[in-house]
C-alpha atoms as a PDB file:
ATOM      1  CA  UNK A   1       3.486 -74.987  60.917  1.00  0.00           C
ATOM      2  CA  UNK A   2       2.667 -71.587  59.676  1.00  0.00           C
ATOM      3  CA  UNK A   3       3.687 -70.103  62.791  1.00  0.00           C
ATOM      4  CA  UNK A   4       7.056 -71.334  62.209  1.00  0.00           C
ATOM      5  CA  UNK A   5       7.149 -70.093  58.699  1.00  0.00           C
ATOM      6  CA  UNK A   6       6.333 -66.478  60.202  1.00  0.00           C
ATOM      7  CA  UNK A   7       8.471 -66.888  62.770  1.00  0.00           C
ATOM      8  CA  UNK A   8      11.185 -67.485  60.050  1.00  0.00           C
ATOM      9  CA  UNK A   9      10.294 -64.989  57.810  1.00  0.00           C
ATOM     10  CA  UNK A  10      10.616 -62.443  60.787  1.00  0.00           C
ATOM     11  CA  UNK A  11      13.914 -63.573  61.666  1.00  0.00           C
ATOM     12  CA  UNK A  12      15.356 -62.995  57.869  1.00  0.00           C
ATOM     13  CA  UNK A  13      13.736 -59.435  57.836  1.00  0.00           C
ATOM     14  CA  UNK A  14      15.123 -58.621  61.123  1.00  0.00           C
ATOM     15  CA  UNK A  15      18.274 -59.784  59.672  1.00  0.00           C
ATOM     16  CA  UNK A  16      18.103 -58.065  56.407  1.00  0.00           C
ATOM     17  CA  UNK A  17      17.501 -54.723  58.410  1.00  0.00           C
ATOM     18  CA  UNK A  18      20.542 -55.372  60.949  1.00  0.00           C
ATOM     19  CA  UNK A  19      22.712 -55.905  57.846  1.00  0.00           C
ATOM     20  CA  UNK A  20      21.355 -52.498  56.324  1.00  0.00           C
ATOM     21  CA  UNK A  21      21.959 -50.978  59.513  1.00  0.00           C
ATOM     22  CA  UNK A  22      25.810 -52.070  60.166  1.00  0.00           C
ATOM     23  CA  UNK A  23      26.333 -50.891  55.963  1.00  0.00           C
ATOM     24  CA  UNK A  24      25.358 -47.332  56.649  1.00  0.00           C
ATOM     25  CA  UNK A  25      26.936 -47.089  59.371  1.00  0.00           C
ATOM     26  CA  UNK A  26      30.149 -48.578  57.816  1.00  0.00           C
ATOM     27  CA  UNK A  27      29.422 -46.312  55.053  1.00  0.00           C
ATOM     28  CA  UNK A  28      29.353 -42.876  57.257  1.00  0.00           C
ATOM     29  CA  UNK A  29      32.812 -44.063  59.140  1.00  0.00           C
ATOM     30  CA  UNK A  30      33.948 -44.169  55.852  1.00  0.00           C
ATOM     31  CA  UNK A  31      33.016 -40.618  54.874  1.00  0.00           C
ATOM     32  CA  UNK A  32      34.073 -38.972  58.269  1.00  0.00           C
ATOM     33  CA  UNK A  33      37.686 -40.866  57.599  1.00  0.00           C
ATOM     34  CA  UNK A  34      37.760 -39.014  53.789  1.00  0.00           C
ATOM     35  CA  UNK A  35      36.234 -35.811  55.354  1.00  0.00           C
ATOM     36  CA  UNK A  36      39.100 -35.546  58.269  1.00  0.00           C
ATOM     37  CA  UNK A  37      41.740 -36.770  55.884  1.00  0.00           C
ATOM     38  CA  UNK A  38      41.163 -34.041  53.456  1.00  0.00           C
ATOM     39  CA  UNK A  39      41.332 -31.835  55.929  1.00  0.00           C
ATOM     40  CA  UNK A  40      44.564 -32.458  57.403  1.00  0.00           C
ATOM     41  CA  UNK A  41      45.149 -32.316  53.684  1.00  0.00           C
ATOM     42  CA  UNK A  42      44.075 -28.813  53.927  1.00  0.00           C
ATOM     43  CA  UNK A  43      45.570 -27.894  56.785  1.00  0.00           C
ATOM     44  CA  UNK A  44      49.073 -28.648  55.687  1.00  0.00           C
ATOM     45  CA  UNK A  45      48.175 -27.345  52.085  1.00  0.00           C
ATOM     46  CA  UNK A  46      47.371 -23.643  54.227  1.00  0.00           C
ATOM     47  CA  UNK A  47      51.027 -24.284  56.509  1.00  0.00           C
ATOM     48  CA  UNK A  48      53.118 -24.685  53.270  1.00  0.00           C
ATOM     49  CA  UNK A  49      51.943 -21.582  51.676  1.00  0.00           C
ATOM     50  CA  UNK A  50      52.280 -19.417  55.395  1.00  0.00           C
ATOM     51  CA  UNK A  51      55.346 -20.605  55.188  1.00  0.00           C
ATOM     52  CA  UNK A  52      56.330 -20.080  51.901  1.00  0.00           C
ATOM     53  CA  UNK A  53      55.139 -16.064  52.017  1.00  0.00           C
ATOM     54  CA  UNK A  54      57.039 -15.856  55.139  1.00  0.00           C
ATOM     55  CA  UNK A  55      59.579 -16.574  53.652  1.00  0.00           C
ATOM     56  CA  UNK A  56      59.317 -14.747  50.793  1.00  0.00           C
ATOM     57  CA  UNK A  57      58.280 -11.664  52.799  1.00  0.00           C
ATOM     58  CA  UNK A  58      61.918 -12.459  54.828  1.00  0.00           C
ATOM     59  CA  UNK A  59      63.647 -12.884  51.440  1.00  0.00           C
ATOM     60  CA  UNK A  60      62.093  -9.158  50.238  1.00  0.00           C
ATOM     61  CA  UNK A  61      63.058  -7.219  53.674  1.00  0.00           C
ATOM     62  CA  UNK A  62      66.893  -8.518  53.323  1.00  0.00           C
ATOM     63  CA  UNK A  63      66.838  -7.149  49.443  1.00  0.00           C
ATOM     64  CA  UNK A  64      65.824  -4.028  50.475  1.00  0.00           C
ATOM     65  CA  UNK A  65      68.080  -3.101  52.639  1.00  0.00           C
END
């Protein structure tokens, strides 16, 4: 009977840890989904303003002449 009862125990702990296992690893998807989406974020943040000094630079040439 005690066998049983360690066999048992072993099981939950082996359990516990494969839970614990599959929440980090949930949890660093999670944070490589936030990290790429700010940087597309970024990325289009840096295309607006190129765009918007091009244009301003385009706007200043015609002026001048």
């Amino acid at each position: 009977m005690r066998s049983a009862s360690r066999a048992t125990y072993r099981a939950g702990l082996l359990a516990a840890c494969v839970l614990l296992l599959a929440l980090v690893a949930a949890g660093c998807q999670t944070t490589q989904d936030t990290a790429a989406e700010k940087q597309a974020e970024s990325k289009r943040i840096l295309e607006k303003r190129e765009q918007k000094q091009r244009s301003k630079s385009h706007d200043q040439g015609s002026k001048e002449q």
